[in-house]
C-alpha atoms as a PDB file:
ATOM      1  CA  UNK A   1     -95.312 -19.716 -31.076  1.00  0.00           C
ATOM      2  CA  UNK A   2     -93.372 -17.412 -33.703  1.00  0.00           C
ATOM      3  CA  UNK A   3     -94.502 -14.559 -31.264  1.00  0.00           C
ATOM      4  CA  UNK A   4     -92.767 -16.056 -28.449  1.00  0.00           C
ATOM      5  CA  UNK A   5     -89.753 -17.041 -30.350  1.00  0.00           C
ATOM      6  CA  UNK A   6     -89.248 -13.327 -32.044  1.00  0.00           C
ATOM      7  CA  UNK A   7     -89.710 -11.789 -28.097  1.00  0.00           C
ATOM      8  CA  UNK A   8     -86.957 -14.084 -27.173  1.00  0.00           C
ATOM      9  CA  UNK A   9     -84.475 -13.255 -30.177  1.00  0.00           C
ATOM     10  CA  UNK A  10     -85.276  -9.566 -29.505  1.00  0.00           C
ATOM     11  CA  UNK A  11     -84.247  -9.872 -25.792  1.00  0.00           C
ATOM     12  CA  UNK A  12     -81.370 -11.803 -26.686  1.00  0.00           C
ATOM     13  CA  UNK A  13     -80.286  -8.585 -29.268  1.00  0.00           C
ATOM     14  CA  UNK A  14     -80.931  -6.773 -26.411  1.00  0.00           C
ATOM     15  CA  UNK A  15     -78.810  -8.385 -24.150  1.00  0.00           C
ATOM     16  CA  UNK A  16     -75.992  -8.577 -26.300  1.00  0.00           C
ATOM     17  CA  UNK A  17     -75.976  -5.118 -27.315  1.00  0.00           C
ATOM     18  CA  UNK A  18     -75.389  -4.115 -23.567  1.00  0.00           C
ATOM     19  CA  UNK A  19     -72.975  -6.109 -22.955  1.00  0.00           C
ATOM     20  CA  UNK A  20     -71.330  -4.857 -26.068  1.00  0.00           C
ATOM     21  CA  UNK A  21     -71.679  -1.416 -25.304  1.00  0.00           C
ATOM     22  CA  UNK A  22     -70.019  -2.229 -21.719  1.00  0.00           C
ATOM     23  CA  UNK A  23     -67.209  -3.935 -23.236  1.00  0.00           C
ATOM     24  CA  UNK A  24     -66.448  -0.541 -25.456  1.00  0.00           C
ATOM     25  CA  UNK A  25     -66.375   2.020 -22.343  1.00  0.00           C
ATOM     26  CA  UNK A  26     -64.111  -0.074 -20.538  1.00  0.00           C
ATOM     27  CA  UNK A  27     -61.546  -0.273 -23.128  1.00  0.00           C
ATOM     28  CA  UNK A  28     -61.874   3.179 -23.745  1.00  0.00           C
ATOM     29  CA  UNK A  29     -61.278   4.423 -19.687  1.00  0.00           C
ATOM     30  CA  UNK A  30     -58.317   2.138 -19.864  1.00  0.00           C
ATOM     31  CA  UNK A  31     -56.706   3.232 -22.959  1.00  0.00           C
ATOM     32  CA  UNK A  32     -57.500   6.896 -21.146  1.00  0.00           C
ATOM     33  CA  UNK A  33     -55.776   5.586 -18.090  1.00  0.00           C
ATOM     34  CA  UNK A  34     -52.948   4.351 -19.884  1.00  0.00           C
ATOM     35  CA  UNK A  35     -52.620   7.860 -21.579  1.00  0.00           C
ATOM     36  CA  UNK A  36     -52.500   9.633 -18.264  1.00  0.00           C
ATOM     37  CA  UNK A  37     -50.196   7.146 -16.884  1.00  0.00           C
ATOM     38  CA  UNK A  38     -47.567   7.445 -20.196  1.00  0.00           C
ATOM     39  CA  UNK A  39     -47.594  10.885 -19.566  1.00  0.00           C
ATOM     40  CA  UNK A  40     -47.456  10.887 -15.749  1.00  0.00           C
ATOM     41  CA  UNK A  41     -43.928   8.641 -16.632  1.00  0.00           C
ATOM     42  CA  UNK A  42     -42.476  10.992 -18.498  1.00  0.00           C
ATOM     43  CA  UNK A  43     -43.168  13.836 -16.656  1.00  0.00           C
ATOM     44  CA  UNK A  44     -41.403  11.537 -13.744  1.00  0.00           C
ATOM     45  CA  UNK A  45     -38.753  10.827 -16.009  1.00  0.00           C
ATOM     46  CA  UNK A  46     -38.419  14.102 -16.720  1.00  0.00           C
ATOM     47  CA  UNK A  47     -38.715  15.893 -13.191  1.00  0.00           C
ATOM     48  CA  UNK A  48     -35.810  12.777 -12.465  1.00  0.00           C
ATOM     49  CA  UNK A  49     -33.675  14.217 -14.800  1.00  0.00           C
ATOM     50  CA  UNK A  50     -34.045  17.640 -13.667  1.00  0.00           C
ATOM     51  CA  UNK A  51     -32.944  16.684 -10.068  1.00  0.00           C
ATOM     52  CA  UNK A  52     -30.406  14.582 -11.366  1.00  0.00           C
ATOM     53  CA  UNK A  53     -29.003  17.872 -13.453  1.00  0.00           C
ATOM     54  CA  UNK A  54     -29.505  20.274 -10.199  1.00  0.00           C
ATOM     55  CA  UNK A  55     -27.874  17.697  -8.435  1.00  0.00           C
ATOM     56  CA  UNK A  56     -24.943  17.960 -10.544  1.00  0.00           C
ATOM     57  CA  UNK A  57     -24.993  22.010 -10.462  1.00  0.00           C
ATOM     58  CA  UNK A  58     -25.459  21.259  -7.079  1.00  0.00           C
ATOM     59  CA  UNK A  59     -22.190  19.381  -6.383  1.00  0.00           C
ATOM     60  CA  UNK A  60     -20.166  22.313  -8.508  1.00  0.00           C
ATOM     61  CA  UNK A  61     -21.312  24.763  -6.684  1.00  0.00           C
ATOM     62  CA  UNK A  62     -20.698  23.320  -2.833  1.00  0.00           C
ATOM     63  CA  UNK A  63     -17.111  22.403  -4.816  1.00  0.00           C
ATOM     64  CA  UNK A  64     -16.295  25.488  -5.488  1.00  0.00           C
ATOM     65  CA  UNK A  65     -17.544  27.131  -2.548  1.00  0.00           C
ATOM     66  CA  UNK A  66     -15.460  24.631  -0.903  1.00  0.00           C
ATOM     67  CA  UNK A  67     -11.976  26.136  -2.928  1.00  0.00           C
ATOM     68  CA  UNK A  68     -13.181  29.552  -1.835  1.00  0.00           C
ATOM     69  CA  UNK A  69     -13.273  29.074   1.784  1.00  0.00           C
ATOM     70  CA  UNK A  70      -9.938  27.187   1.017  1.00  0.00           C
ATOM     71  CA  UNK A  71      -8.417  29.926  -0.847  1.00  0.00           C
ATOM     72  CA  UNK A  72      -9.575  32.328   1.680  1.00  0.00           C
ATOM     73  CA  UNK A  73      -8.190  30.512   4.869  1.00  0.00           C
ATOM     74  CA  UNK A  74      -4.766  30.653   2.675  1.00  0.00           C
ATOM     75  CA  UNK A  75      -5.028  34.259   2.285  1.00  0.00           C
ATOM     76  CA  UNK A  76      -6.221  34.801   5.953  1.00  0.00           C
ATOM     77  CA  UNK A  77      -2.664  32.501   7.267  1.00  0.00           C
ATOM     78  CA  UNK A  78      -0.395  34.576   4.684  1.00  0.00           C
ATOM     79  CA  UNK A  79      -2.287  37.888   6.253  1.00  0.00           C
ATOM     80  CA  UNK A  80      -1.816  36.827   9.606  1.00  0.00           C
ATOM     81  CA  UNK A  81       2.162  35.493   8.541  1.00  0.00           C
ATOM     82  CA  UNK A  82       2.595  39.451   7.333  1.00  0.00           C
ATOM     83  CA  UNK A  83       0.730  41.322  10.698  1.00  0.00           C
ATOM     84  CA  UNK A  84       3.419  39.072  12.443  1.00  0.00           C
ATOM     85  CA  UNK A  85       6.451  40.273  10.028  1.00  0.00           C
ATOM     86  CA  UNK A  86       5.192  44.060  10.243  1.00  0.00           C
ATOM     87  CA  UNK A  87       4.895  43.597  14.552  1.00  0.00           C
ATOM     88  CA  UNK A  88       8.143  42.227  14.424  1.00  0.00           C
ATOM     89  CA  UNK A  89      10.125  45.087  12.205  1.00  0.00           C
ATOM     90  CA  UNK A  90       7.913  47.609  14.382  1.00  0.00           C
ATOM     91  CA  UNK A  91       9.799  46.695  17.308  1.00  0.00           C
ATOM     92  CA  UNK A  92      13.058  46.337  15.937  1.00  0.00           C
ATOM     93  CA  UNK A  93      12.789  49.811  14.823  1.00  0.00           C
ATOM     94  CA  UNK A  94      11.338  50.986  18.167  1.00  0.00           C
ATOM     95  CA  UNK A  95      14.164  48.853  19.712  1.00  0.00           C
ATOM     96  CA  UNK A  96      16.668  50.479  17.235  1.00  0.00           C
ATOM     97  CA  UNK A  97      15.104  54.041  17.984  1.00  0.00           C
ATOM     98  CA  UNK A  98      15.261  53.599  21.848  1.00  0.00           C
ATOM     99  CA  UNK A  99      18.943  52.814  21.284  1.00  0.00           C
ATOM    100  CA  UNK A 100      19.694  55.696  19.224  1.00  0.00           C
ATOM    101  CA  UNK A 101      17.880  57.742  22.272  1.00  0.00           C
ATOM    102  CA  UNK A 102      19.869  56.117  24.785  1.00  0.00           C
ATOM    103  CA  UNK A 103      23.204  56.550  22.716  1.00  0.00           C
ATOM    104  CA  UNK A 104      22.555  60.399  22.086  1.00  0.00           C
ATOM    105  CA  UNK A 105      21.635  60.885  25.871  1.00  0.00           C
ATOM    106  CA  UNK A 106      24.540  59.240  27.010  1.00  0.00           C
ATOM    107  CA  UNK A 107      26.607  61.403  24.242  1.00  0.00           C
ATOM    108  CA  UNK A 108      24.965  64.457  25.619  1.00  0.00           C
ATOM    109  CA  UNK A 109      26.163  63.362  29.204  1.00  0.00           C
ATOM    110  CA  UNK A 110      29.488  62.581  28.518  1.00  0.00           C
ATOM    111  CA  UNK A 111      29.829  66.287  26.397  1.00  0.00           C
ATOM    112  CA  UNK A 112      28.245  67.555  28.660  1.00  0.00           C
ATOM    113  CA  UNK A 113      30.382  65.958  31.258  1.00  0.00           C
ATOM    114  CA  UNK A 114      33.587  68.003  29.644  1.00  0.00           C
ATOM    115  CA  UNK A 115      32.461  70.948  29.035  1.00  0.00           C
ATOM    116  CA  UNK A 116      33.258  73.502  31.730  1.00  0.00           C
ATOM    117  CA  UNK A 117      31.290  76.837  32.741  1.00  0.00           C
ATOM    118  CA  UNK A 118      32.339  80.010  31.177  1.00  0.00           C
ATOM    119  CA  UNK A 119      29.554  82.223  31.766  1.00  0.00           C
ATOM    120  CA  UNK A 120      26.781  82.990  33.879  1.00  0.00           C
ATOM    121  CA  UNK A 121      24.072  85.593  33.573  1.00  0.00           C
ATOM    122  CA  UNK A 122      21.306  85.744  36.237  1.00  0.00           C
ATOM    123  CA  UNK A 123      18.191  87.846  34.676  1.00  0.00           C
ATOM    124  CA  UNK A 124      16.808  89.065  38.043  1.00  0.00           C
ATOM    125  CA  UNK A 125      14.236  91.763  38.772  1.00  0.00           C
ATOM    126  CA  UNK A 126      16.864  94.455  40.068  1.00  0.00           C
ATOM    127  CA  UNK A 127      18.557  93.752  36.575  1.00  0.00           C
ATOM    128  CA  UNK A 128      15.522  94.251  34.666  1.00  0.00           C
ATOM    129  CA  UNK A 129      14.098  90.413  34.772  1.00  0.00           C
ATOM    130  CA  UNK A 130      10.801  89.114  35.393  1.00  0.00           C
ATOM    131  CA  UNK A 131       8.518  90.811  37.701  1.00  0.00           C
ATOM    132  CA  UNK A 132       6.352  89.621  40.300  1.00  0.00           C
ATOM    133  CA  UNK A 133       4.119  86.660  38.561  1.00  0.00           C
ATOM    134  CA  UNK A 134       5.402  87.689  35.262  1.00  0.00           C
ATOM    135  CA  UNK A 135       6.427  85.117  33.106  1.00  0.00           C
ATOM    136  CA  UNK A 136       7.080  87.460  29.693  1.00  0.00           C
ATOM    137  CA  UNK A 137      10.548  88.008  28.797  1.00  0.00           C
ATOM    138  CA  UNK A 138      11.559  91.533  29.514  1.00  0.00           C
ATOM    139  CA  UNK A 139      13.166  93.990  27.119  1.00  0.00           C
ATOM    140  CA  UNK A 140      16.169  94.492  29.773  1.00  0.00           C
ATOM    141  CA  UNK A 141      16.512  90.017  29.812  1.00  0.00           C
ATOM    142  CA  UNK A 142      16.437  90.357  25.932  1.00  0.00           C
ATOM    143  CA  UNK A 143      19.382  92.897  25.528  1.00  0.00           C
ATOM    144  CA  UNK A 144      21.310  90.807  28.458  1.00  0.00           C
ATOM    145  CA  UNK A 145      20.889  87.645  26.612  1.00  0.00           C
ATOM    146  CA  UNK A 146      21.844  89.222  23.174  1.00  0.00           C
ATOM    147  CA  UNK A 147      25.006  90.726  25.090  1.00  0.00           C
ATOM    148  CA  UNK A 148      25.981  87.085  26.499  1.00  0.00           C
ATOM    149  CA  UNK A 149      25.558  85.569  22.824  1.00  0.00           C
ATOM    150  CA  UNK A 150      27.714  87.408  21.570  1.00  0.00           C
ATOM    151  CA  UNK A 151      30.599  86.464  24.068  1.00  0.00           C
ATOM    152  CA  UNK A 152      30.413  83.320  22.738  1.00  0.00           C
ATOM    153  CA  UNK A 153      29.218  83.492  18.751  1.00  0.00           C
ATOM    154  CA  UNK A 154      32.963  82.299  17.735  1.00  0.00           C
ATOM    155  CA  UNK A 155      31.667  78.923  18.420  1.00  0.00           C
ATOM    156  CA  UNK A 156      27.838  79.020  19.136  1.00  0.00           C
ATOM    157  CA  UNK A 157      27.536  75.381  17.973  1.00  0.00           C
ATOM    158  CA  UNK A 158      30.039  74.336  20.491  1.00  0.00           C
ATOM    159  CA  UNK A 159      28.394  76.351  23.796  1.00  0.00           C
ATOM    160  CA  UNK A 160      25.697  74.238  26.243  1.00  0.00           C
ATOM    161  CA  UNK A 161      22.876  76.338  27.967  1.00  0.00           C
ATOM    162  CA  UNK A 162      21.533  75.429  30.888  1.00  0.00           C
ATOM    163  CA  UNK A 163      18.520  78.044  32.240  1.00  0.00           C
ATOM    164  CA  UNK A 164      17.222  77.772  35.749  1.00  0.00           C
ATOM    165  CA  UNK A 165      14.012  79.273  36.658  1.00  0.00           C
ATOM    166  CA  UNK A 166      13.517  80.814  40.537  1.00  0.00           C
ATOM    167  CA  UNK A 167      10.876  82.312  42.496  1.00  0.00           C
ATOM    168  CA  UNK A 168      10.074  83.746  45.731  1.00  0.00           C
ATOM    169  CA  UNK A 169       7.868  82.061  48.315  1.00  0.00           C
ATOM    170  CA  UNK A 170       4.633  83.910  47.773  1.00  0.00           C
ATOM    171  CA  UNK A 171       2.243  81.760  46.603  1.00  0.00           C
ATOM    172  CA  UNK A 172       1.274  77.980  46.618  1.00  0.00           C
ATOM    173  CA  UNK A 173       4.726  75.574  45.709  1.00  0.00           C
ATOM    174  CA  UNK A 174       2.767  73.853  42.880  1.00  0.00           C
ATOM    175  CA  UNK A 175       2.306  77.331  41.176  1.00  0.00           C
ATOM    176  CA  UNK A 176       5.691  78.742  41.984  1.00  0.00           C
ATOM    177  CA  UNK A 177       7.592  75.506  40.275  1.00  0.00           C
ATOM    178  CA  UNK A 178       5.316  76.034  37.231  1.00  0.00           C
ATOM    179  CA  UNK A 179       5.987  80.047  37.129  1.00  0.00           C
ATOM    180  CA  UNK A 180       9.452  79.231  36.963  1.00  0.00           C
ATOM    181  CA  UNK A 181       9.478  76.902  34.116  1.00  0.00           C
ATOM    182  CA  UNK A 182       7.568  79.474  32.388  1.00  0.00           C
ATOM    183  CA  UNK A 183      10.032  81.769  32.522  1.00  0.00           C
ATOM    184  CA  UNK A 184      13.001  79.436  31.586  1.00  0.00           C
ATOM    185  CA  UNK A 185      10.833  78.650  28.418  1.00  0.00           C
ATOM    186  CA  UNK A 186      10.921  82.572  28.091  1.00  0.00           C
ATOM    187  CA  UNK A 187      14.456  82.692  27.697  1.00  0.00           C
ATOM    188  CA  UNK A 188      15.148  79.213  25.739  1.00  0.00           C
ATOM    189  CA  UNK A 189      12.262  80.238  22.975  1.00  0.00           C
ATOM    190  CA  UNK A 190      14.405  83.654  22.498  1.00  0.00           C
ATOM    191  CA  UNK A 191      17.483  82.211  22.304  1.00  0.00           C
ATOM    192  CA  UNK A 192      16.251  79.858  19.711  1.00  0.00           C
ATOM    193  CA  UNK A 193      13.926  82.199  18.015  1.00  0.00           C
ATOM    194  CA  UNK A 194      16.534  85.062  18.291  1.00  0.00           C
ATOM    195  CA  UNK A 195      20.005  83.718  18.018  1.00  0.00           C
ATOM    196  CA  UNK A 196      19.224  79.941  16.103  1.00  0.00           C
ATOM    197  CA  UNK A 197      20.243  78.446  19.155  1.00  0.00           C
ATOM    198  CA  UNK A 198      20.044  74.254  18.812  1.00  0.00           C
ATOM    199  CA  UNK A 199      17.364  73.039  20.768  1.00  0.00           C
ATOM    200  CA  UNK A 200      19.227  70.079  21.943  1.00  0.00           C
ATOM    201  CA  UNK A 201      22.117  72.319  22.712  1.00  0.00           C
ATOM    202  CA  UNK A 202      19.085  73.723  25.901  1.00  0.00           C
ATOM    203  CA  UNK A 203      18.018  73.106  28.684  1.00  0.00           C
ATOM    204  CA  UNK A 204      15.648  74.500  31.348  1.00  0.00           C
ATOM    205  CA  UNK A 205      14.744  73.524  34.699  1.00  0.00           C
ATOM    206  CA  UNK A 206      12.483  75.319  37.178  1.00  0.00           C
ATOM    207  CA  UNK A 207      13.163  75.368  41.168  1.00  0.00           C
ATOM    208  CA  UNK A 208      10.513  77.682  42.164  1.00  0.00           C
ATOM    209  CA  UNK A 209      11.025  78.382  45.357  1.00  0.00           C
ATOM    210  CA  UNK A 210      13.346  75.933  46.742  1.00  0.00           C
ATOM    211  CA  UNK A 211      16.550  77.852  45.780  1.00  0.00           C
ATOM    212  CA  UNK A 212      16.316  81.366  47.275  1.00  0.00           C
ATOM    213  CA  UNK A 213      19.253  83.938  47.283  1.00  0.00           C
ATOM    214  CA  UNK A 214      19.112  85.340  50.688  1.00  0.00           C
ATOM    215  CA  UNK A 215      15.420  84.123  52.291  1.00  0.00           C
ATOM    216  CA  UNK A 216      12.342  85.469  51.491  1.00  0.00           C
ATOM    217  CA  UNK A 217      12.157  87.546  54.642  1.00  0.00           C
ATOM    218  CA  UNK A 218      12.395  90.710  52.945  1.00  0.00           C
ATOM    219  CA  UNK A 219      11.038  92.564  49.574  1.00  0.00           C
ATOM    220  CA  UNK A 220      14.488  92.910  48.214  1.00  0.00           C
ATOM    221  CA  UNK A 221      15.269  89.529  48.510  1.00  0.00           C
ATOM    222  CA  UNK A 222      11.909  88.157  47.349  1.00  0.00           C
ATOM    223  CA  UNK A 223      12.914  90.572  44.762  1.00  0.00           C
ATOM    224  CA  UNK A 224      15.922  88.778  43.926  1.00  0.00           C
ATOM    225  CA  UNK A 225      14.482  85.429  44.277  1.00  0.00           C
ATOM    226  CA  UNK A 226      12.512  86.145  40.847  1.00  0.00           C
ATOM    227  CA  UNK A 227      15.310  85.512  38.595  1.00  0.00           C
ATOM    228  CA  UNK A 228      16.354  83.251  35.485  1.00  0.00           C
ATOM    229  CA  UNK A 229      19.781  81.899  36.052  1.00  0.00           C
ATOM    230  CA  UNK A 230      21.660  81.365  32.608  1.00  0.00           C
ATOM    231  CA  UNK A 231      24.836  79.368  32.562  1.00  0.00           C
ATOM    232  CA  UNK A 232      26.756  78.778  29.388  1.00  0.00           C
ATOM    233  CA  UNK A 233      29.282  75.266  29.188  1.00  0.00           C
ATOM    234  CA  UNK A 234      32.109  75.140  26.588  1.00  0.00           C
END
């Protein structure tokens, strides 16, 4: 009987000590638990305030991106206000300069317009002028030209030249009307390189072959035909 009643206290220990034992590992994993889930708050907390902060930077950044593309579109309308400005004085002053053009042209005309012919030189190739499909200015032309310069260097300033250039019919048109503009140029680059002759107080015109002498029907007048015709207007 004791035998029976020690087994039964032993088992009852036994029991006991389990349950015990059980008790203890649950309140440990929970106060583990607990730990992880304090910390997992604040890290939450934490992260939270983090966004909260970025979201802040955030905000001040898109503001002043915003004042930048605002400041820009200012600078971009006063840019564009200035290009108009500038376009707008360019074509005053092109307007102004085509006026100034038109009023020295039509200043030109009207001097020209009064002035009256005085003398006339024609630099032909009996006379020593250009020879056949020569457009270099002779040393004969020269000392003409010099000769009819000084006729009139009282009042150089004052005298108009007008220089025609001529051909013969040999040849195609195109190239004759070019040959005599060549030589005009002859003759207006001397008188301006030689004598100081104003360029605007010039000018040159070439005929080719459309103004002949006497035909083209013989070498002596084809020969004549090659000639510079200088006339001088006071």
């Amino acid at each position: 009987m004791r035998k029976s009643l020690f087994v039964i206290a032993l088992s009852a220990f036994a029991v006991g000590s389990t349950a015990c034992a059980s008790k203890g590992y649950v309140n440990t994993q929970v106060g583990s638990t607990n730990k992880k889930v304090d910390t997992l708050s604040q890290s939450l907390e934490e992260t939270q305030e983090r966004t909260r902060q970025n979201e802040g930077k955030i905000g001040e950044v898109d503001q002043k991106a915003g004042q930048a593309r605002t400041a820009a579109d200012n600078a971009q309308k006063s840019a564009n206000a200035a290009d108009q400005k500038a376009a707008a004085a360019d074509a005053k002053a092109a307007a102004a300069a085509d006026a100034a053009r038109m009023a020295s042209a039509k200043a030109d005309e009207v001097d020209k317009s009064t002035k009256r012919l005085v003398y006339e030189v024609v630099l032909s190739e009996d006379s020593g002028g250009f020879k056949f499909g020569n457009v270099n200015l002779p040393d004969e032309a020269k000392a003409q030209i010099d000769q009819l310069v000084s006729r009139v260097m009282a009042d150089p300033k004052g005298a108009y030249f007008e220089i025609e250039g001529h051909t013969d019919n040999v040849g195609e048109k195109a190239i004759n009307e070019r040959v005599g503009l060549a030589r005009a140029e002859s003759v207006k680059r001397y008188l301006y390189e030689q004598h100081k002759i104003p360029l605007h107080r010039m000018n040159v015109v070439s005929y080719g072959e459309d103004r002949p002498i006497d035909g083209n029907k013989t070498a002596a007048a084809r020969k004549a035909n090659r000639r510079v015709v200088i006339r001088i207007l006071v």
